[in-house]
PDB file of N, CA and C in Angstrom:
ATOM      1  N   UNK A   1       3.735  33.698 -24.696  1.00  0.00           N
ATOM      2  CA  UNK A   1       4.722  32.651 -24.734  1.00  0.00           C
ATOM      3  C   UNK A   1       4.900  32.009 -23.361  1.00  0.00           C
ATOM      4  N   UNK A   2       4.703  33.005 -22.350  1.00  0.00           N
ATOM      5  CA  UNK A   2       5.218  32.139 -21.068  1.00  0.00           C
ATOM      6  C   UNK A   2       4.041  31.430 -20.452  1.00  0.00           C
ATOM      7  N   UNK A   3       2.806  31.240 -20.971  1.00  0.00           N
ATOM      8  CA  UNK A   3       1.553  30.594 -20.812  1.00  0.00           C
ATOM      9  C   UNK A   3       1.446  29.255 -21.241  1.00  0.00           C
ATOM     10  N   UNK A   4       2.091  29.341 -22.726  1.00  0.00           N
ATOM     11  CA  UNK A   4       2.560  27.873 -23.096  1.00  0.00           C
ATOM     12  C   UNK A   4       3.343  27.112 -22.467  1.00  0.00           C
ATOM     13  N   UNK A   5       4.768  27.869 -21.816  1.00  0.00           N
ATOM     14  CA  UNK A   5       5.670  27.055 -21.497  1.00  0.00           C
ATOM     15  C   UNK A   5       5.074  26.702 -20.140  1.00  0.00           C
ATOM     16  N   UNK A   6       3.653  27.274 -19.369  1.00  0.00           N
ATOM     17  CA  UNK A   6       3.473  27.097 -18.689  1.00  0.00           C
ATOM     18  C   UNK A   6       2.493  25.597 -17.816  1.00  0.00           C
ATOM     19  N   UNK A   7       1.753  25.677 -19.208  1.00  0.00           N
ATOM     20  CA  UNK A   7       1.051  24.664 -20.154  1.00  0.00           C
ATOM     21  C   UNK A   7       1.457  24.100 -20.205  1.00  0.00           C
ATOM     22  N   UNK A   8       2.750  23.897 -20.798  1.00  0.00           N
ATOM     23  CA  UNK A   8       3.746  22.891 -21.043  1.00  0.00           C
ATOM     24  C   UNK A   8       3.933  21.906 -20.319  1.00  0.00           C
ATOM     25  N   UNK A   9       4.683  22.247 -18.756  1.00  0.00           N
ATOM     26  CA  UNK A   9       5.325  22.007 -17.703  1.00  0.00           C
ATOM     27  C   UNK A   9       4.248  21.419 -17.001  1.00  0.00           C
ATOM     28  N   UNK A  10       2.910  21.426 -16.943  1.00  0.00           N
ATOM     29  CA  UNK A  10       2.168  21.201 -16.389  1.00  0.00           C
ATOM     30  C   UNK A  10       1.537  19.725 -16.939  1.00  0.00           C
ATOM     31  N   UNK A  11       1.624  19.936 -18.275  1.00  0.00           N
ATOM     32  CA  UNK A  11       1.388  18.003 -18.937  1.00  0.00           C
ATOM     33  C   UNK A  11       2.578  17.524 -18.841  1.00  0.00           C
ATOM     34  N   UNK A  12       3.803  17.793 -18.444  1.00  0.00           N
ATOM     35  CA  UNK A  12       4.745  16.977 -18.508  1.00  0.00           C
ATOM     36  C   UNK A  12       4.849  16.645 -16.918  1.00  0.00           C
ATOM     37  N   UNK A  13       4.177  17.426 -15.927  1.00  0.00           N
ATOM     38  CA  UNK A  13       4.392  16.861 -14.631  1.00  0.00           C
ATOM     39  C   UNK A  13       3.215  15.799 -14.513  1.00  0.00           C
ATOM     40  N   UNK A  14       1.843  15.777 -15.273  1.00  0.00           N
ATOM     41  CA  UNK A  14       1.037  15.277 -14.667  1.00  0.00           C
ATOM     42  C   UNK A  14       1.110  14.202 -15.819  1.00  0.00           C
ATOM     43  N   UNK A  15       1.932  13.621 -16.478  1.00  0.00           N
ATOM     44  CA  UNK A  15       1.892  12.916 -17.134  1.00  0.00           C
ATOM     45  C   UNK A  15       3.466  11.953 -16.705  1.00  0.00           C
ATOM     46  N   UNK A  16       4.014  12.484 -15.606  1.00  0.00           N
ATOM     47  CA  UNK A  16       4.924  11.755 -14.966  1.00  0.00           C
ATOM     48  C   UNK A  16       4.381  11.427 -13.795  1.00  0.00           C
ATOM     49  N   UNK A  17       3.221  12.043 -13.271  1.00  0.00           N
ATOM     50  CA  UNK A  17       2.420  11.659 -11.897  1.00  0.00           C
ATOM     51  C   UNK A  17       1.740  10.227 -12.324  1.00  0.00           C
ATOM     52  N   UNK A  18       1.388  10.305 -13.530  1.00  0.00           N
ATOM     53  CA  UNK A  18       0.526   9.101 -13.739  1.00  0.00           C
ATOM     54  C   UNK A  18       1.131   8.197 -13.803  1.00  0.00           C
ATOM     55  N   UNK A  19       2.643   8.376 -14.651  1.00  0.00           N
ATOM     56  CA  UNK A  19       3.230   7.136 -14.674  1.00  0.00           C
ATOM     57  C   UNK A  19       4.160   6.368 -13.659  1.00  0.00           C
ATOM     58  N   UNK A  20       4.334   7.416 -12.572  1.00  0.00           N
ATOM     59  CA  UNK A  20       4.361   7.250 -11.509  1.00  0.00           C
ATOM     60  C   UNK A  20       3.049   5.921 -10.534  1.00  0.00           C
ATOM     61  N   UNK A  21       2.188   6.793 -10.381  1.00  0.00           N
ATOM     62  CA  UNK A  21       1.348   6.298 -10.011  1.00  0.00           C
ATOM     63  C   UNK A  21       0.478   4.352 -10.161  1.00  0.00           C
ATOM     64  N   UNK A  22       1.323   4.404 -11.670  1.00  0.00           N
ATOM     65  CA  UNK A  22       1.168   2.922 -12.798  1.00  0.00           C
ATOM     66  C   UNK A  22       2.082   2.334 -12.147  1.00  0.00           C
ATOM     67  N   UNK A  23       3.419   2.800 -11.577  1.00  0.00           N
ATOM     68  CA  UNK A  23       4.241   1.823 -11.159  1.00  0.00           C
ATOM     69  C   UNK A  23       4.415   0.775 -10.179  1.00  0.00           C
ATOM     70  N   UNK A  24       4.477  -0.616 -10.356  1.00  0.00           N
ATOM     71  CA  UNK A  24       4.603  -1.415  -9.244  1.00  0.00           C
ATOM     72  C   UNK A  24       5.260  -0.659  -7.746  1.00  0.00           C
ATOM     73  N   UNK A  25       6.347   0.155  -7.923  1.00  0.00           N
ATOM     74  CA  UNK A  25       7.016   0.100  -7.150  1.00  0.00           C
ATOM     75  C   UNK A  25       6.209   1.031  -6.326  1.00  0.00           C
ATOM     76  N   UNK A  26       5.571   2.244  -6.375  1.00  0.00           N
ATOM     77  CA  UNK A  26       4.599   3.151  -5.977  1.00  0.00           C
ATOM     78  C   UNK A  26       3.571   2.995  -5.204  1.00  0.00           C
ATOM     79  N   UNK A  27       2.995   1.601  -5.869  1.00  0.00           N
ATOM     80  CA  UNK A  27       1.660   0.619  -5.532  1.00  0.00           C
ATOM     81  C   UNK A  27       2.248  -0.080  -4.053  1.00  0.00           C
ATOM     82  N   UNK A  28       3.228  -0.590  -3.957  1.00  0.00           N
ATOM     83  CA  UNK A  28       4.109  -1.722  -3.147  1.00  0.00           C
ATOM     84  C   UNK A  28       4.180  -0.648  -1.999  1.00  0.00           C
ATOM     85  N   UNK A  29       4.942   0.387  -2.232  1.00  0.00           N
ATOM     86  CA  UNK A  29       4.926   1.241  -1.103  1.00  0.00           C
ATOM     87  C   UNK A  29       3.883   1.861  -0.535  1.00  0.00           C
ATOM     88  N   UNK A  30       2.795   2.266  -1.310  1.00  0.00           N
ATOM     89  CA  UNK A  30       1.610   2.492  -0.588  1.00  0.00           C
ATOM     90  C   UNK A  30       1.108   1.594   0.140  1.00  0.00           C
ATOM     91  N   UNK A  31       1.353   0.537  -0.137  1.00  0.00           N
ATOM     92  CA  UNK A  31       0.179  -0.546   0.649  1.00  0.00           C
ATOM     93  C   UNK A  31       1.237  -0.794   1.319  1.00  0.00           C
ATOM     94  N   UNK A  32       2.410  -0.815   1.531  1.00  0.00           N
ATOM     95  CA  UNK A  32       3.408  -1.061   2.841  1.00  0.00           C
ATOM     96  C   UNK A  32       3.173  -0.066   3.499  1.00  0.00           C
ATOM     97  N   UNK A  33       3.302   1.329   3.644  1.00  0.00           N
ATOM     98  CA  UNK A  33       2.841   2.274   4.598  1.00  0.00           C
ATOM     99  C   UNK A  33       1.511   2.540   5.011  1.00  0.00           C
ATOM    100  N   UNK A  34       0.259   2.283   3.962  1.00  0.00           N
ATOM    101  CA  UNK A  34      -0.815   2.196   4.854  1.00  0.00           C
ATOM    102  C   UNK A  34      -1.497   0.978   5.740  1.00  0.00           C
ATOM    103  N   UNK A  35      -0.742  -0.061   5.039  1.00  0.00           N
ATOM    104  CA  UNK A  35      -0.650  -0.945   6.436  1.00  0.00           C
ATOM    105  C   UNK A  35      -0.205  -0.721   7.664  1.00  0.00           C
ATOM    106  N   UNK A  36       1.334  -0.707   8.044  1.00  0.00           N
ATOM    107  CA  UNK A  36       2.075  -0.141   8.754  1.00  0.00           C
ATOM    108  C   UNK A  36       1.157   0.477   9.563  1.00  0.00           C
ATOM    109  N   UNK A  37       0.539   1.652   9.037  1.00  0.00           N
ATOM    110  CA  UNK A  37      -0.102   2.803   9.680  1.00  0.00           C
ATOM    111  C   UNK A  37      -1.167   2.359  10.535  1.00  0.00           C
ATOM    112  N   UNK A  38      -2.074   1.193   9.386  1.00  0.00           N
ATOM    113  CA  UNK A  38      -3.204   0.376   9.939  1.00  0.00           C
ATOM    114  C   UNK A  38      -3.198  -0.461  11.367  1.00  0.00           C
ATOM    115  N   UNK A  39      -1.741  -0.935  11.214  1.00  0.00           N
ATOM    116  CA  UNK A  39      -1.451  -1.926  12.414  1.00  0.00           C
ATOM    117  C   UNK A  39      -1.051  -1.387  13.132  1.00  0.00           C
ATOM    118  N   UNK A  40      -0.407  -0.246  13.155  1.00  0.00           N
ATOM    119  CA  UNK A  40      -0.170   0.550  14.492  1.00  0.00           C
ATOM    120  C   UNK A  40      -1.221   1.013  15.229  1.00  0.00           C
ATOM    121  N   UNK A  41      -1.868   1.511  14.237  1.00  0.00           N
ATOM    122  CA  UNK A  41      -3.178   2.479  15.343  1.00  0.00           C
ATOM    123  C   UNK A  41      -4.342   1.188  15.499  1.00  0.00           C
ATOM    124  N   UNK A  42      -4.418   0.092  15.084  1.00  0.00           N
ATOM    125  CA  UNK A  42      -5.369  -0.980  15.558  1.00  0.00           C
ATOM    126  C   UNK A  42      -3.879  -1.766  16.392  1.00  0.00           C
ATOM    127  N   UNK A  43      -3.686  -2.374  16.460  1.00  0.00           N
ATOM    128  CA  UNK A  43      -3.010  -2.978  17.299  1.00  0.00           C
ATOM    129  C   UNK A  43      -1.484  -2.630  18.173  1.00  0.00           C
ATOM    130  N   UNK A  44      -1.439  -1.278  18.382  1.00  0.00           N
ATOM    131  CA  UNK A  44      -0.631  -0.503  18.869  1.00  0.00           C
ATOM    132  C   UNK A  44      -0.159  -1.623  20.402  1.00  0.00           C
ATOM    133  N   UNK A  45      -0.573  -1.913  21.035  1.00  0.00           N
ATOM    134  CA  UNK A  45       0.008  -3.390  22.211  1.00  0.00           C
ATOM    135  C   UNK A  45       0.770  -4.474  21.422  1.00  0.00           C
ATOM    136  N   UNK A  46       0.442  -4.655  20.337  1.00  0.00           N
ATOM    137  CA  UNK A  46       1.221  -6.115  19.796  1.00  0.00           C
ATOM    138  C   UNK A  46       2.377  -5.067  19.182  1.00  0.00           C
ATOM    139  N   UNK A  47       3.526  -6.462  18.688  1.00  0.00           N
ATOM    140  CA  UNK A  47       4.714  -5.995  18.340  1.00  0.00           C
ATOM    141  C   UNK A  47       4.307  -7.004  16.987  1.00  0.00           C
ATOM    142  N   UNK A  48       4.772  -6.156  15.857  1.00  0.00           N
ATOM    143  CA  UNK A  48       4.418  -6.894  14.194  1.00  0.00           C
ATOM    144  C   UNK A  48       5.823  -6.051  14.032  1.00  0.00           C
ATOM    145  N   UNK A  49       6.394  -6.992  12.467  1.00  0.00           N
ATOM    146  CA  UNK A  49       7.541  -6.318  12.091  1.00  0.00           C
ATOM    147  C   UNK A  49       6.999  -7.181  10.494  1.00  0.00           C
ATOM    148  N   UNK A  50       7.093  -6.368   9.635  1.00  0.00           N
ATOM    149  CA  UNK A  50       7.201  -6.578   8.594  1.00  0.00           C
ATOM    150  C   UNK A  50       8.089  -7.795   8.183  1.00  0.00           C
ATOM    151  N   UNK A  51       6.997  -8.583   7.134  1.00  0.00           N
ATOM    152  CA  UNK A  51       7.879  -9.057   6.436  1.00  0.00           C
ATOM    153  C   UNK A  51       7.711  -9.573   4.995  1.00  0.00           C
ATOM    154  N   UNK A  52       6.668  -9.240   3.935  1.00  0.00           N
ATOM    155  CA  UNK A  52       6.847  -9.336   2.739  1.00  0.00           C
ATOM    156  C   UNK A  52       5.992  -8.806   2.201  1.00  0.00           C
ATOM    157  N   UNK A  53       5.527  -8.401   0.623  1.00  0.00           N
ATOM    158  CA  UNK A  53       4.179  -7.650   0.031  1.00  0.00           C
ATOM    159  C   UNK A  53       4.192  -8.821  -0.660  1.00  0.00           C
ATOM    160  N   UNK A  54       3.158  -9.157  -1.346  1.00  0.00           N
ATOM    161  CA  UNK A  54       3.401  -9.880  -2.712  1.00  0.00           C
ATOM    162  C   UNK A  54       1.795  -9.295  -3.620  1.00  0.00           C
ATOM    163  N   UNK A  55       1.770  -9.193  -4.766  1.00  0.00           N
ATOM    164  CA  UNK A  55       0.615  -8.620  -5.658  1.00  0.00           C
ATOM    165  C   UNK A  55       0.395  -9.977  -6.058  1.00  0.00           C
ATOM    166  N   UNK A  56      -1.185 -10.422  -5.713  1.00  0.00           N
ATOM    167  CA  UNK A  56      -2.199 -11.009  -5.885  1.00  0.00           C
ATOM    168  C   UNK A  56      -2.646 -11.022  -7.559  1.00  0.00           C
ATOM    169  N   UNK A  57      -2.462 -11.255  -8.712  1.00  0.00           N
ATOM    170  CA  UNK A  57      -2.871 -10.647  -9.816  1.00  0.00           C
ATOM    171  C   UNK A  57      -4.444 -11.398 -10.177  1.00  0.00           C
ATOM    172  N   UNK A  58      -4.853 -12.549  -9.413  1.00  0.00           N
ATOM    173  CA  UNK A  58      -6.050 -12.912  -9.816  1.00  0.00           C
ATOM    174  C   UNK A  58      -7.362 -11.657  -8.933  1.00  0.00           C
ATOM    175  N   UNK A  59      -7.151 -11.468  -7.604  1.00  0.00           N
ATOM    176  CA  UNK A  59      -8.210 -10.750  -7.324  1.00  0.00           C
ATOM    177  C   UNK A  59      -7.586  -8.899  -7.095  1.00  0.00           C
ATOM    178  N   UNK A  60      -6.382  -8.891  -8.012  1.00  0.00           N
ATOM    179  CA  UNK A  60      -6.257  -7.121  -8.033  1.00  0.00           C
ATOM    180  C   UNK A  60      -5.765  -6.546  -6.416  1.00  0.00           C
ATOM    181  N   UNK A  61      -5.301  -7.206  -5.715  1.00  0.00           N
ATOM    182  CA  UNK A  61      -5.112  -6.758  -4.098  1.00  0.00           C
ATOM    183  C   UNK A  61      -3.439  -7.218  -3.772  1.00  0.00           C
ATOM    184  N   UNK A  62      -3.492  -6.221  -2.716  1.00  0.00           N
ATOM    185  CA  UNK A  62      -1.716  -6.788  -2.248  1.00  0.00           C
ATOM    186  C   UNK A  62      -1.804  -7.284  -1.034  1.00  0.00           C
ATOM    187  N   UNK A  63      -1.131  -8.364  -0.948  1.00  0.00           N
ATOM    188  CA  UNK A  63      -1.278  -9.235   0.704  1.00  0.00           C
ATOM    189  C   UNK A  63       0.248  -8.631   1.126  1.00  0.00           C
ATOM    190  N   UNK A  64       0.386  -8.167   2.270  1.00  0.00           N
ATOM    191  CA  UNK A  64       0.885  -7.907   3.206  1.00  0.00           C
ATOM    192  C   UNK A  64       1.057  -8.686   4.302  1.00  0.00           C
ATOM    193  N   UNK A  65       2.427  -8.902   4.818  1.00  0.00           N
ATOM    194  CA  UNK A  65       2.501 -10.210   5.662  1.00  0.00           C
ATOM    195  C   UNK A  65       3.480  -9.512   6.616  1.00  0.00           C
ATOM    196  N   UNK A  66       2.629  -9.715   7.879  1.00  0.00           N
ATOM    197  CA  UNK A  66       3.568  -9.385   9.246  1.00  0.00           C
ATOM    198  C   UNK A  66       3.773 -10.855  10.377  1.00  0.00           C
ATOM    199  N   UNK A  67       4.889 -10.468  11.053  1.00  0.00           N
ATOM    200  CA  UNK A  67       5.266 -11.353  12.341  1.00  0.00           C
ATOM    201  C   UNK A  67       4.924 -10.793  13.407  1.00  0.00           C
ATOM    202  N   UNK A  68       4.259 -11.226  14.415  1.00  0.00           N
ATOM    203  CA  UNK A  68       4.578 -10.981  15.881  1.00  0.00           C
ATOM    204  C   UNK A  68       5.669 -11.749  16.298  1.00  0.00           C
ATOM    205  N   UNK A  69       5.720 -11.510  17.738  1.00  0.00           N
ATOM    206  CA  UNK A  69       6.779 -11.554  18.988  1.00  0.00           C
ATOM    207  C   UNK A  69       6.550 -13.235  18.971  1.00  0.00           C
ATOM    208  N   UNK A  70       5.491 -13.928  18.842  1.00  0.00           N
ATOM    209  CA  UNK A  70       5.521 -15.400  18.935  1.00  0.00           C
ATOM    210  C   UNK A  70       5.689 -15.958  17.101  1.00  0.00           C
ATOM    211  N   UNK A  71       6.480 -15.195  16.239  1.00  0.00           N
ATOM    212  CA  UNK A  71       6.542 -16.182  15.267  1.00  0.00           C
ATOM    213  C   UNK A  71       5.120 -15.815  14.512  1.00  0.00           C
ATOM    214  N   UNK A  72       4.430 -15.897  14.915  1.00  0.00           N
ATOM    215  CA  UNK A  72       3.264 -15.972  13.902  1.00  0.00           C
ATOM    216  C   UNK A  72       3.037 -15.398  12.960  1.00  0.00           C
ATOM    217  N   UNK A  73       2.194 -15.287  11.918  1.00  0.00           N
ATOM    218  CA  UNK A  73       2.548 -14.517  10.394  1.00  0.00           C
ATOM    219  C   UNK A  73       0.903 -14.474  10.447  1.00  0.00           C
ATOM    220  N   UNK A  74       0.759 -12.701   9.965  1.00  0.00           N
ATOM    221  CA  UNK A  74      -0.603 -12.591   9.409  1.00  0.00           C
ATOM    222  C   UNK A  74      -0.707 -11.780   8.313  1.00  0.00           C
ATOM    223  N   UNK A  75      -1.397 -11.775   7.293  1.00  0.00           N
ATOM    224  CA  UNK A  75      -1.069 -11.377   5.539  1.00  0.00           C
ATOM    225  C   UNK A  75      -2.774 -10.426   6.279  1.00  0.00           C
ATOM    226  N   UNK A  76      -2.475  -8.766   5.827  1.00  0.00           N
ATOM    227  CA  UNK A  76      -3.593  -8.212   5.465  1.00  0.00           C
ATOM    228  C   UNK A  76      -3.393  -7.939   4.092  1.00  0.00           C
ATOM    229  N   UNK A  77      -4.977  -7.804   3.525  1.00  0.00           N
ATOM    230  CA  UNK A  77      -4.998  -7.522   1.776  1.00  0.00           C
ATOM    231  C   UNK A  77      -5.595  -6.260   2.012  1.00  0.00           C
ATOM    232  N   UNK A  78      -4.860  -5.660   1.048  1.00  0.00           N
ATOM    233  CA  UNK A  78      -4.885  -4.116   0.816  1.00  0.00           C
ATOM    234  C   UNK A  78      -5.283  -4.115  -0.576  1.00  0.00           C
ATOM    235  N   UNK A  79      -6.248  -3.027  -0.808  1.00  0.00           N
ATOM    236  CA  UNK A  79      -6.956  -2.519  -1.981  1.00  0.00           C
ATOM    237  C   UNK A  79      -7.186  -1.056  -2.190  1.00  0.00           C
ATOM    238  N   UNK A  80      -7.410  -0.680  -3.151  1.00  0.00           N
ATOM    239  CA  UNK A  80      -7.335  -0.812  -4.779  1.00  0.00           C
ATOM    240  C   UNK A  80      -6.289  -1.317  -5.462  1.00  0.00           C
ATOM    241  N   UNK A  81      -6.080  -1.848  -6.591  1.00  0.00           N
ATOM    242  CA  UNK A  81      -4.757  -2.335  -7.039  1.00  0.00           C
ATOM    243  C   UNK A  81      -4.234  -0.929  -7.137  1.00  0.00           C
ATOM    244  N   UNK A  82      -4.800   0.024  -7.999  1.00  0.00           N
ATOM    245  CA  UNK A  82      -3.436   1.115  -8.257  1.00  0.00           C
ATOM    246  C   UNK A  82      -3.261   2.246  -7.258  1.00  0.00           C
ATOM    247  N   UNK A  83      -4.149   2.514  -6.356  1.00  0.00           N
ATOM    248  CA  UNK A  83      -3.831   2.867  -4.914  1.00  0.00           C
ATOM    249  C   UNK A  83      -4.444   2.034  -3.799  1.00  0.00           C
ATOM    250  N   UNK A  84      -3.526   1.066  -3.238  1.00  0.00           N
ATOM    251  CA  UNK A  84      -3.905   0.229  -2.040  1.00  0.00           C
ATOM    252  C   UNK A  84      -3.756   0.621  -0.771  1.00  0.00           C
ATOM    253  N   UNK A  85      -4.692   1.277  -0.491  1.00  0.00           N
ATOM    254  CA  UNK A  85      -4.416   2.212   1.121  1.00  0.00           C
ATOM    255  C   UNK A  85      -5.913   1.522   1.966  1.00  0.00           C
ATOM    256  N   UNK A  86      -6.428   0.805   1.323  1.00  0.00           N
ATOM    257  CA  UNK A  86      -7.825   0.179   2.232  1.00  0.00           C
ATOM    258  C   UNK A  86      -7.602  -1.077   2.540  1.00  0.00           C
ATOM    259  N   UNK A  87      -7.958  -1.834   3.868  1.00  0.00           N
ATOM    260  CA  UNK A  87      -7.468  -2.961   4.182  1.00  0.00           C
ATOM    261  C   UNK A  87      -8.725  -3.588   4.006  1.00  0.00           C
ATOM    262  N   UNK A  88      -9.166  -4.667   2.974  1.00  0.00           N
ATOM    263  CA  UNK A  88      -9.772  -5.471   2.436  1.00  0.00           C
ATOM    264  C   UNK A  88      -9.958  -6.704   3.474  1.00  0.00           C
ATOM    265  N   UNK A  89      -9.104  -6.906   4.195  1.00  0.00           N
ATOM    266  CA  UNK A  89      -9.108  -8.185   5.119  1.00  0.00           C
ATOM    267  C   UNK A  89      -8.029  -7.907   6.227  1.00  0.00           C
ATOM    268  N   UNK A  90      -8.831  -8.269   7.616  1.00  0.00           N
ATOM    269  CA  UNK A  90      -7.863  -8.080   8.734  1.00  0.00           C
ATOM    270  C   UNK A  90      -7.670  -9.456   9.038  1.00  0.00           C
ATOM    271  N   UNK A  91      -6.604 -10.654   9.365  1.00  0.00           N
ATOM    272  CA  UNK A  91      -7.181 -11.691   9.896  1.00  0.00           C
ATOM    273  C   UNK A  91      -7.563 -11.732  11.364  1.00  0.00           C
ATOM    274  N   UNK A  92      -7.126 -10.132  11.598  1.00  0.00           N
ATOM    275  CA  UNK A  92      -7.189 -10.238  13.709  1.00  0.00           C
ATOM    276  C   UNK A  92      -8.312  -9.694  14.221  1.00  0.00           C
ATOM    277  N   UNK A  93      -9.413  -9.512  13.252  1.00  0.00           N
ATOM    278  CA  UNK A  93     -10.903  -8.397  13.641  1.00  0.00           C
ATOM    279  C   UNK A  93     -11.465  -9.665  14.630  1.00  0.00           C
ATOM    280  N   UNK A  94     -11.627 -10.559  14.736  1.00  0.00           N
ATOM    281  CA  UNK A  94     -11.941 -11.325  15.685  1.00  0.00           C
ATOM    282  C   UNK A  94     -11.532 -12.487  16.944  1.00  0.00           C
ATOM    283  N   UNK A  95      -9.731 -11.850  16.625  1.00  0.00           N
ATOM    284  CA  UNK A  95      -9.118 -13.051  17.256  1.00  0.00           C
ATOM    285  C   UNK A  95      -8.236 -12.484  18.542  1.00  0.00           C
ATOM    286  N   UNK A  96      -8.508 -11.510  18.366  1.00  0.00           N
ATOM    287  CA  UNK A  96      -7.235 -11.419  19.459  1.00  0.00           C
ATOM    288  C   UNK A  96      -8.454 -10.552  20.854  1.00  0.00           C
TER     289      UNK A  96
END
């Protein structure tokens, strides 16, 4: 009996992981913190401060949009849609 209930507990967690995982809100925060993470350790001298996600639904990616210290705004796209932790596009790999 306590094998089942053990069984049990175990499709009901991984069947809340998934639907977890499905959720916009889950998706949004991943790709806000592995950005974050991205722009710190590549551009650790500049000052960026967040300022919006928005989900892309034609090419499956989340654009991410930061400010520097002069105003300026740069959107990285983060991928996979249902875990977006890879940065698909930097616009600063050649500009700064």
């Amino acid at each position: 009996m306590r094998y089942k209930s053990i069984i049990l507990f175990i499709i009901v967690i991984m069947t809340l992981l998934i639907l977890l995982v499905n959720s916009s809100l889950f998706q949004e925060n991943a790709a806000k913190a592995a950005s974050h993470y991205y722009v710190r350790s590549h551009y650790a001298s500049s000052e960026f401060t967040f300022l919006k996600i928005v989900y892309d639904a034609d090419n499956s990616n989340y654009t991410v949009t930061y400010r520097d210290k002069t105003e300026q705004q740069f959107s990285f796209t983060m991928a996979p849609r249902y875990f977006p932790v890879f940065v698909r596009y930097d616009p600063l790999v050649n500009h700064l």
